[in-house]
Protein backbone atom coordinates (compact mmCIF):
# COMPACT_ATOMS: atom_id res chain seq x y z
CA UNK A 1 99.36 172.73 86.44
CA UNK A 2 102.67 172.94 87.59
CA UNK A 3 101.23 171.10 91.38
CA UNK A 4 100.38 168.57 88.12
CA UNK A 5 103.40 168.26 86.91
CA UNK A 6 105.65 168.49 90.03
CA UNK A 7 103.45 165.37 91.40
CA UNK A 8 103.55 162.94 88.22
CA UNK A 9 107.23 163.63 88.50
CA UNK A 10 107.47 162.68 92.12
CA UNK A 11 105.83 159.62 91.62
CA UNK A 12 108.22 158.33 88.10
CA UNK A 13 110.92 159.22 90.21
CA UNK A 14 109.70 157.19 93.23
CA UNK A 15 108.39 154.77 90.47
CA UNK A 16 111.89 154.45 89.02
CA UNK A 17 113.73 154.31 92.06
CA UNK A 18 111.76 150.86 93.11
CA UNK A 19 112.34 149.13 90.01
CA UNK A 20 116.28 150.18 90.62
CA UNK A 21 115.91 148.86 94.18
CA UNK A 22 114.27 145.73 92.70
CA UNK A 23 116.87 144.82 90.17
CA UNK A 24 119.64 145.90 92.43
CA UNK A 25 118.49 143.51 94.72
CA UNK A 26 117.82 140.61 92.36
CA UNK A 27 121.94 141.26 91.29
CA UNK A 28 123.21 141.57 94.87
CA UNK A 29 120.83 138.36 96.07
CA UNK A 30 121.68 136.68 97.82
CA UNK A 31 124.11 137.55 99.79
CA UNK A 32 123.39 135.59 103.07
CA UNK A 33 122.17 132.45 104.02
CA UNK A 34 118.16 131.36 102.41
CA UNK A 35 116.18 129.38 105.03
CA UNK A 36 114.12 126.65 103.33
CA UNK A 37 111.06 125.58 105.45
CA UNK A 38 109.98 122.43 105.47
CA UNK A 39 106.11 122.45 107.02
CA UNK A 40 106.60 118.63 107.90
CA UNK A 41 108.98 116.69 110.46
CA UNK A 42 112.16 115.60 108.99
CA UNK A 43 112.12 112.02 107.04
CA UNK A 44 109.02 112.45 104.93
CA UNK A 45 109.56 112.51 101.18
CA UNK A 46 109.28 116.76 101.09
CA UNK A 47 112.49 116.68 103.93
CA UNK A 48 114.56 114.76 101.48
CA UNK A 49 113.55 116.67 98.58
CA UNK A 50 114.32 119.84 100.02
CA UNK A 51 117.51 118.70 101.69
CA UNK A 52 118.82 117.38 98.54
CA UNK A 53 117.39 120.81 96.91
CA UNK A 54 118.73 122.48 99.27
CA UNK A 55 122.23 121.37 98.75
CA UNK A 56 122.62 121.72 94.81
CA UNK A 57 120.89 125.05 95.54
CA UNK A 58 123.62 126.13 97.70
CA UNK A 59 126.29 125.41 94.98
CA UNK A 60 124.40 127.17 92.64
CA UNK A 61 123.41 130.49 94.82
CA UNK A 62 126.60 130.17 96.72
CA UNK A 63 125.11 130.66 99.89
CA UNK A 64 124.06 128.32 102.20
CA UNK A 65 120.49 127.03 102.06
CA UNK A 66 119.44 125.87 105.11
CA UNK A 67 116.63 123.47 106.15
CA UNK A 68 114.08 124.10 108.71
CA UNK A 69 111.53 122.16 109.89
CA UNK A 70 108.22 123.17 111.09
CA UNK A 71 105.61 120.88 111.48
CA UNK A 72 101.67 121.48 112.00
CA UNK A 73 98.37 121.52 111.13
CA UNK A 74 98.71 119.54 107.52
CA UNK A 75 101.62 122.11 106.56
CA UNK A 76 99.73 125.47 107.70
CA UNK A 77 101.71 126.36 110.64
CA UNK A 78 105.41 126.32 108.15
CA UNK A 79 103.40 127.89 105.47
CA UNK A 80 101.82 130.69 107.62
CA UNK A 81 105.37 131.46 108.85
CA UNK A 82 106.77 131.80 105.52
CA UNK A 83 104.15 134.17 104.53
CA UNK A 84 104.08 136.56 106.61
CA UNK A 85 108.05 136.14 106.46
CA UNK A 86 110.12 139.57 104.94
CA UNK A 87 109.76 139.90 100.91
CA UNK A 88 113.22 139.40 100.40
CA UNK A 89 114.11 135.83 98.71
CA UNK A 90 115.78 134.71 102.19
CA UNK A 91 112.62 132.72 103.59
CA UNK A 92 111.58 129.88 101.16
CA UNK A 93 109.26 127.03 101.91
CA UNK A 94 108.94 123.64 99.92
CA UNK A 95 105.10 123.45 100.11
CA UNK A 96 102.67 120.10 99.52
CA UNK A 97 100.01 119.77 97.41
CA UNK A 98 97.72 120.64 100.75
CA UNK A 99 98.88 124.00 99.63
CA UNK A 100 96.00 123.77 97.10
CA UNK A 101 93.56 122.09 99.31
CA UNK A 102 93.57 123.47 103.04
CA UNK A 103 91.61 126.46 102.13
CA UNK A 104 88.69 123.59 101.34
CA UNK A 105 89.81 121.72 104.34
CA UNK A 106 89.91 123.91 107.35
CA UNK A 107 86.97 126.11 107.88
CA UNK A 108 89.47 129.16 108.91
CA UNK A 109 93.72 129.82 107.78
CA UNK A 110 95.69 132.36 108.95
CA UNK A 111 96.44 132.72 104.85
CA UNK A 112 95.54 133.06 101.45
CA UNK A 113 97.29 129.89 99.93
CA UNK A 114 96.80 131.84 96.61
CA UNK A 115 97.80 135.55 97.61
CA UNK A 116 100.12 135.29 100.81
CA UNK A 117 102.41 133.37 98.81
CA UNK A 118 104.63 133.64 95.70
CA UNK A 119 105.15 130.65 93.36
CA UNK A 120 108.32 130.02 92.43
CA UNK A 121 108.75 126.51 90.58
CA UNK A 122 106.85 122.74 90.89
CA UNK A 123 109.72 120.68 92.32
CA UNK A 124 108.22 116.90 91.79
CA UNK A 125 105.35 115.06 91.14
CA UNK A 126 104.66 111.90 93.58
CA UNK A 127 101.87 109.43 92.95
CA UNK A 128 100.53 106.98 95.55
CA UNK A 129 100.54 103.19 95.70
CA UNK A 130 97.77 100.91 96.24
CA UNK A 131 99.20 98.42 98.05
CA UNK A 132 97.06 95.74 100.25
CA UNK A 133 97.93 93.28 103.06
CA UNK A 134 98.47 89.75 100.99
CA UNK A 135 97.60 87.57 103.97
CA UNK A 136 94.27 89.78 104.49
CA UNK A 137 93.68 90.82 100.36
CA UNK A 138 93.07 87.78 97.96
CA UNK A 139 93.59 90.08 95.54
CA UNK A 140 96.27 90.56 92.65
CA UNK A 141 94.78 93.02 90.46
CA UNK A 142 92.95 95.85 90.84
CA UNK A 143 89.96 94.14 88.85
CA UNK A 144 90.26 91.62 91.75
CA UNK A 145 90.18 94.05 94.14
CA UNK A 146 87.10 95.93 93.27
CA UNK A 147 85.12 92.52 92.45
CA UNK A 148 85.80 91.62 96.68
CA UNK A 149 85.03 95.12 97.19
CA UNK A 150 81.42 95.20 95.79
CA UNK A 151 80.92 91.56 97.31
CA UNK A 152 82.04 92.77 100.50
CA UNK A 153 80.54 96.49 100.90
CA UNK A 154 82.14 98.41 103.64
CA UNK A 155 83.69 95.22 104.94
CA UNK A 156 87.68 96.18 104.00
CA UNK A 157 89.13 99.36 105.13
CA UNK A 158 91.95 101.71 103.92
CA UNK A 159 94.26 103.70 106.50
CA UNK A 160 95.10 107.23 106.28
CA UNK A 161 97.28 109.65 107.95
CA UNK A 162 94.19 112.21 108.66
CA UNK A 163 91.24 113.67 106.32
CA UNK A 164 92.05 115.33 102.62
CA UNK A 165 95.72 114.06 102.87
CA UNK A 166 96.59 112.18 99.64
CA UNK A 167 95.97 108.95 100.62
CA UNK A 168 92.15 109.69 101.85
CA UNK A 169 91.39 111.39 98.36
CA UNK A 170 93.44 108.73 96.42
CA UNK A 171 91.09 106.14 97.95
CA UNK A 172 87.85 108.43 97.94
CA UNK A 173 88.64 108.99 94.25
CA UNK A 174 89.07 105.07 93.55
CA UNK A 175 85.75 104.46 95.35
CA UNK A 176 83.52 107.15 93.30
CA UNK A 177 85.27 105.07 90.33
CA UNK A 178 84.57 102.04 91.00
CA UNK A 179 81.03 102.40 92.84
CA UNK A 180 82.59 100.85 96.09
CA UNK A 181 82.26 101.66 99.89
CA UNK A 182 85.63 100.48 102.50
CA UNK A 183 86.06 101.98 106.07
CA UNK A 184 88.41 105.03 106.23
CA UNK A 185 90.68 104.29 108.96
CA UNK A 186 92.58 107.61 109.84
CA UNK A 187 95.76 107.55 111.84
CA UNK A 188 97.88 110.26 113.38
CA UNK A 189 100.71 109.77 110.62
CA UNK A 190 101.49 107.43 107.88
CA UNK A 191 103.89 105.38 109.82
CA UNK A 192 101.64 103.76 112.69
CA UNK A 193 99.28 103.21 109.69
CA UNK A 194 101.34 101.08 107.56
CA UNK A 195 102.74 99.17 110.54
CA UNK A 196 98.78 98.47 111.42
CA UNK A 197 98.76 97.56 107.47
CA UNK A 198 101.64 95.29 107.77
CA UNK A 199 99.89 93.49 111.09
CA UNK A 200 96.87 92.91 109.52
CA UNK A 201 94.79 95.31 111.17
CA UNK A 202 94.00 97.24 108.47
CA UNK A 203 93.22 96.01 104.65
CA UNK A 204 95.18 98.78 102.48
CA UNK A 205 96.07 101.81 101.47
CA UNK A 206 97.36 104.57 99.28
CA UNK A 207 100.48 105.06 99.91
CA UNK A 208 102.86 107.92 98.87
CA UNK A 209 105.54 106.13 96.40
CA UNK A 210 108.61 106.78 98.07
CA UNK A 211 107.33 104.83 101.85
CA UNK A 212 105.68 102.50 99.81
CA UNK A 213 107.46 100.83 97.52
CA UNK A 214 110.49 99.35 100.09
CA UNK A 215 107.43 97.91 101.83
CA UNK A 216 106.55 96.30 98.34
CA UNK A 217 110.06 95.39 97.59
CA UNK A 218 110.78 93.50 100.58
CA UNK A 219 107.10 91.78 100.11
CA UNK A 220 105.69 92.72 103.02
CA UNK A 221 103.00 94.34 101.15
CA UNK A 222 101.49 93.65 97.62
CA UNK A 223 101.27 96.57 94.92
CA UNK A 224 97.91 96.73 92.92
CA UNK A 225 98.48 100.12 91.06
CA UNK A 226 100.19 103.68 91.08
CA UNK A 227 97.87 106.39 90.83
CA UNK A 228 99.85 108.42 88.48
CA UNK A 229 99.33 108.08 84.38
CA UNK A 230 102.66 106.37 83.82
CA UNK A 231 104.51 103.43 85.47
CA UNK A 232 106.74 104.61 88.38
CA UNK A 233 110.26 103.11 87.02
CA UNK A 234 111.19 102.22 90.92
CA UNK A 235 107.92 99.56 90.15
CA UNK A 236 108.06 98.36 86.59
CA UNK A 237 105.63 95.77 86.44
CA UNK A 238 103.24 97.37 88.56
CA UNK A 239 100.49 98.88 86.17
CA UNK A 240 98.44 102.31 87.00
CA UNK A 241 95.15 102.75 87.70
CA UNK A 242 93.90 102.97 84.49
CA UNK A 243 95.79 100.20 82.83
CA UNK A 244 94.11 98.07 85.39
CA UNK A 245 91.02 99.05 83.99
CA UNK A 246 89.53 102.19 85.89
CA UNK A 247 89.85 104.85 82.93
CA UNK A 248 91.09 108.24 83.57
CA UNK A 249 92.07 107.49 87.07
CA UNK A 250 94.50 109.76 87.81
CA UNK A 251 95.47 110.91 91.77
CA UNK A 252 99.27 112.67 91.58
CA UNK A 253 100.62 115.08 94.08
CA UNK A 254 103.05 117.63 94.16
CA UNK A 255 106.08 119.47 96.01
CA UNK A 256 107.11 123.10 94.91
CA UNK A 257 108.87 125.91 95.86
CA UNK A 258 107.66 129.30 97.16
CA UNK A 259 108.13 132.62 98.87
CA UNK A 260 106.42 135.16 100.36
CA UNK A 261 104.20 136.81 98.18
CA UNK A 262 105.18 140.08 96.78
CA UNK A 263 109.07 138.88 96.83
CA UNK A 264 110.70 141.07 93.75
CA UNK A 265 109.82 139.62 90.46
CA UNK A 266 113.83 139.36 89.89
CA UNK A 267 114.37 137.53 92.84
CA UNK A 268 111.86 134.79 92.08
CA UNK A 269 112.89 134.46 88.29
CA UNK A 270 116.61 134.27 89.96
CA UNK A 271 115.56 131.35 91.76
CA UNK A 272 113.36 129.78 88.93
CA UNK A 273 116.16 129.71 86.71
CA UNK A 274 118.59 127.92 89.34
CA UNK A 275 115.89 125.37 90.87
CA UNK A 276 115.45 124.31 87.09
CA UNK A 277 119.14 124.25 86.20
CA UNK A 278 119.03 121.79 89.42
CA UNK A 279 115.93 120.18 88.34
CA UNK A 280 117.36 118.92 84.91
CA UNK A 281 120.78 117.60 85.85
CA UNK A 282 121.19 113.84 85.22
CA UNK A 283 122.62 113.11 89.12
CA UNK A 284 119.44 114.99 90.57
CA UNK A 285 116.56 113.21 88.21
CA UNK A 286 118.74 109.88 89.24
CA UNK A 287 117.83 110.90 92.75
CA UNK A 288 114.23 111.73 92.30
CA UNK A 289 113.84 108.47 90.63
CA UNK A 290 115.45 106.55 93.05
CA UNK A 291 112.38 107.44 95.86
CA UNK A 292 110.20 107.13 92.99
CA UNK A 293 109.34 110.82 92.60
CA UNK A 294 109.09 112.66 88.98
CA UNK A 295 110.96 116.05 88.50
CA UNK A 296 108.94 118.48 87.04
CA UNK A 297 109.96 121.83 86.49
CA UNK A 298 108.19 124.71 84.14
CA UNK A 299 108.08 128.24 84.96
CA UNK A 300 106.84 130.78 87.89
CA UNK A 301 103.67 131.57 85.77
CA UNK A 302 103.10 127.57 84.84
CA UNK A 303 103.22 126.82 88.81
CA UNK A 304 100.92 129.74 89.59
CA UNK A 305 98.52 128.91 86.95
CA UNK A 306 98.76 124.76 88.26
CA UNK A 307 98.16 125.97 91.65
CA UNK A 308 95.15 127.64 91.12
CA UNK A 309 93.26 124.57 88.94
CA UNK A 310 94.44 122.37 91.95
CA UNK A 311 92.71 124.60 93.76
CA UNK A 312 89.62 124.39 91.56
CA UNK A 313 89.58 120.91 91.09
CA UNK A 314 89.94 119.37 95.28
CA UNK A 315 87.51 122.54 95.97
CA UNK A 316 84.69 120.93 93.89
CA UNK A 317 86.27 117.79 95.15
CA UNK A 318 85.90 118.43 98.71
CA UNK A 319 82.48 119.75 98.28
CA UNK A 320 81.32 116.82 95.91
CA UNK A 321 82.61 113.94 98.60
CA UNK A 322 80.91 116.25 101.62
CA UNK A 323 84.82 116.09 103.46
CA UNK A 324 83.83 117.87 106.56
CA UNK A 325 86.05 120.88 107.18
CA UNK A 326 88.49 121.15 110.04
């Protein structure tokens, strides 16, 4: 009995003395600089979101937070890095949608998107843009569109910058919609793809809102739709999906912060509470708006709990569209 007793009271001790470590931690953190990974090169919409993040984050944590790219393998290679990174709060990683998806994608990771890594908050929501070629495209709505589409089976084609990235499933999900067939055309990046858009060698695309629309603007390209359920304000007059007639159309992806999994409970609420403060200041949802991104926000439960019926949904997705696996 007293073996009994001696033991339970090892373990509360050793129990309590965590929790202590924990908190002490969470009050103390962070008191050097946080590394943000970026698992893209720098320019894309994620770099500026995180640099901008990164900045109003070091005001806030007052400590620097420093950006660090590292590209690969749709976003595994920075991803893999952060998670098997040190559970401390000092190793972040602003993580894509393809968080939620490259389990369905690539037949093997070096991860569990959904266990390896610790959800902190859902940064910013970023639809695509149909946007055609108006020299190629006789088209000026999206009713338009799909009436030259079933005319012309297979004939147009859409570029992408690889398989499962958000354009290919914005334009896979249009074409189960609308009962059409057009030629995926899939490019090392999106970059040499819009430039083949732009010189006619391609007939459109799904674009990620912040590339596309100074394309549009400058009238180089046309703008059909935005995939997301409301009007991006950066493109008034340009209706979504389902305004132009394709009900419950709805392709939106997503940037959010995480850690390693297993990172102190304190420590993650710590940096919940900041990223939102960030989040809903008028200067910062001025900036997200101005490269036609939403802020979203919520907290490290909602993001968890998002994350894993993302996962659900492209899953099914995936298996539903037969996207062969990497």
């Amino acid at each position: 009995m007293n073996t009994l007793i001696r033991t339970l009271a090892t373990a509360a001790v050793a129990t309590a003395s965590m929790l202590a470590g924990a908190a002490i931690a969470a009050d103390e953190y962070p008191s050097k600089p946080v590394r943000l990974v970026v698992p893209f090169p720098p320019g894309g919409s994620i770099d500026m979101v995180a640099r901008m993040l990164g900045q109003k984050l070091s005001e806030e944590l007052r400590q620097p937070v420093i950006v660090d790219n590292r590209p690969g393998a749709s976003g595994n290679i920075g991803m893999d890095h952060v998670a098997k990174s040190p559970k401390d709060g000092y190793t972040l990683v602003m993580a894509p949608f393809s968080l939620a998806t490259n389990a369905h994608l690539f037949q093997k990771l070096s991860f569990d998107p959904l266990k390896d890594l610790a959800p902190i908050i859902r940064v910013a929501d970023q639809p695509n843009v149909l946007i055609v070629n108006p020299a190629k495209v006789q088209a000026n709505t999206v009713g338009e569109l799909v009436a030259h589409l079933r005319a012309n089976p297979g004939k147009l084609s859409f570029g992408t910058s690889g398989v499962g990235n958000p354009q290919d499933l914005s334009a896979r999900i249009f074409m189960v919609a609308t009962r059409t067939e057009m030629v995926n055309v899939a490019y090392k990046g999106g970059a040499p793809a819009l430039a083949d858009l732009v010189g006619g060698h391609i007939d459109l695309m799904f674009e990620t809102s912040p590339t596309a629309v100074p394309y549009v603007k400058s009238g180089k390209l046309k703008a059909l739709a935005v995939t997301s359920d409301k009007r991006l304000p950066t493109l008034p007059d340009v209706p979504t999906v389902a305004e132009a007639g394709i009900p419950n159309y709805k392709a939106v992806y997503w940037m959010g912060l995480l850690a390693p999994g297993g990172t102190p409970a304190p420590i993650v609420q710590r940096l919940n509470a900041v990223t939102q403060k960030v989040l809903s200041a008028p200067d910062v949802q001025k900036q997200l708006g101005e490269i036609s991104l939403y802020p979203a926000g919520g907290s490290a439960a909602d993001f968890a709990e998002f994350i894993r019926a993302e996962s659900t949904f492209y899953g099914k997705l995936v298996k539903d569209l037969n996207i062969p696996q990497q």
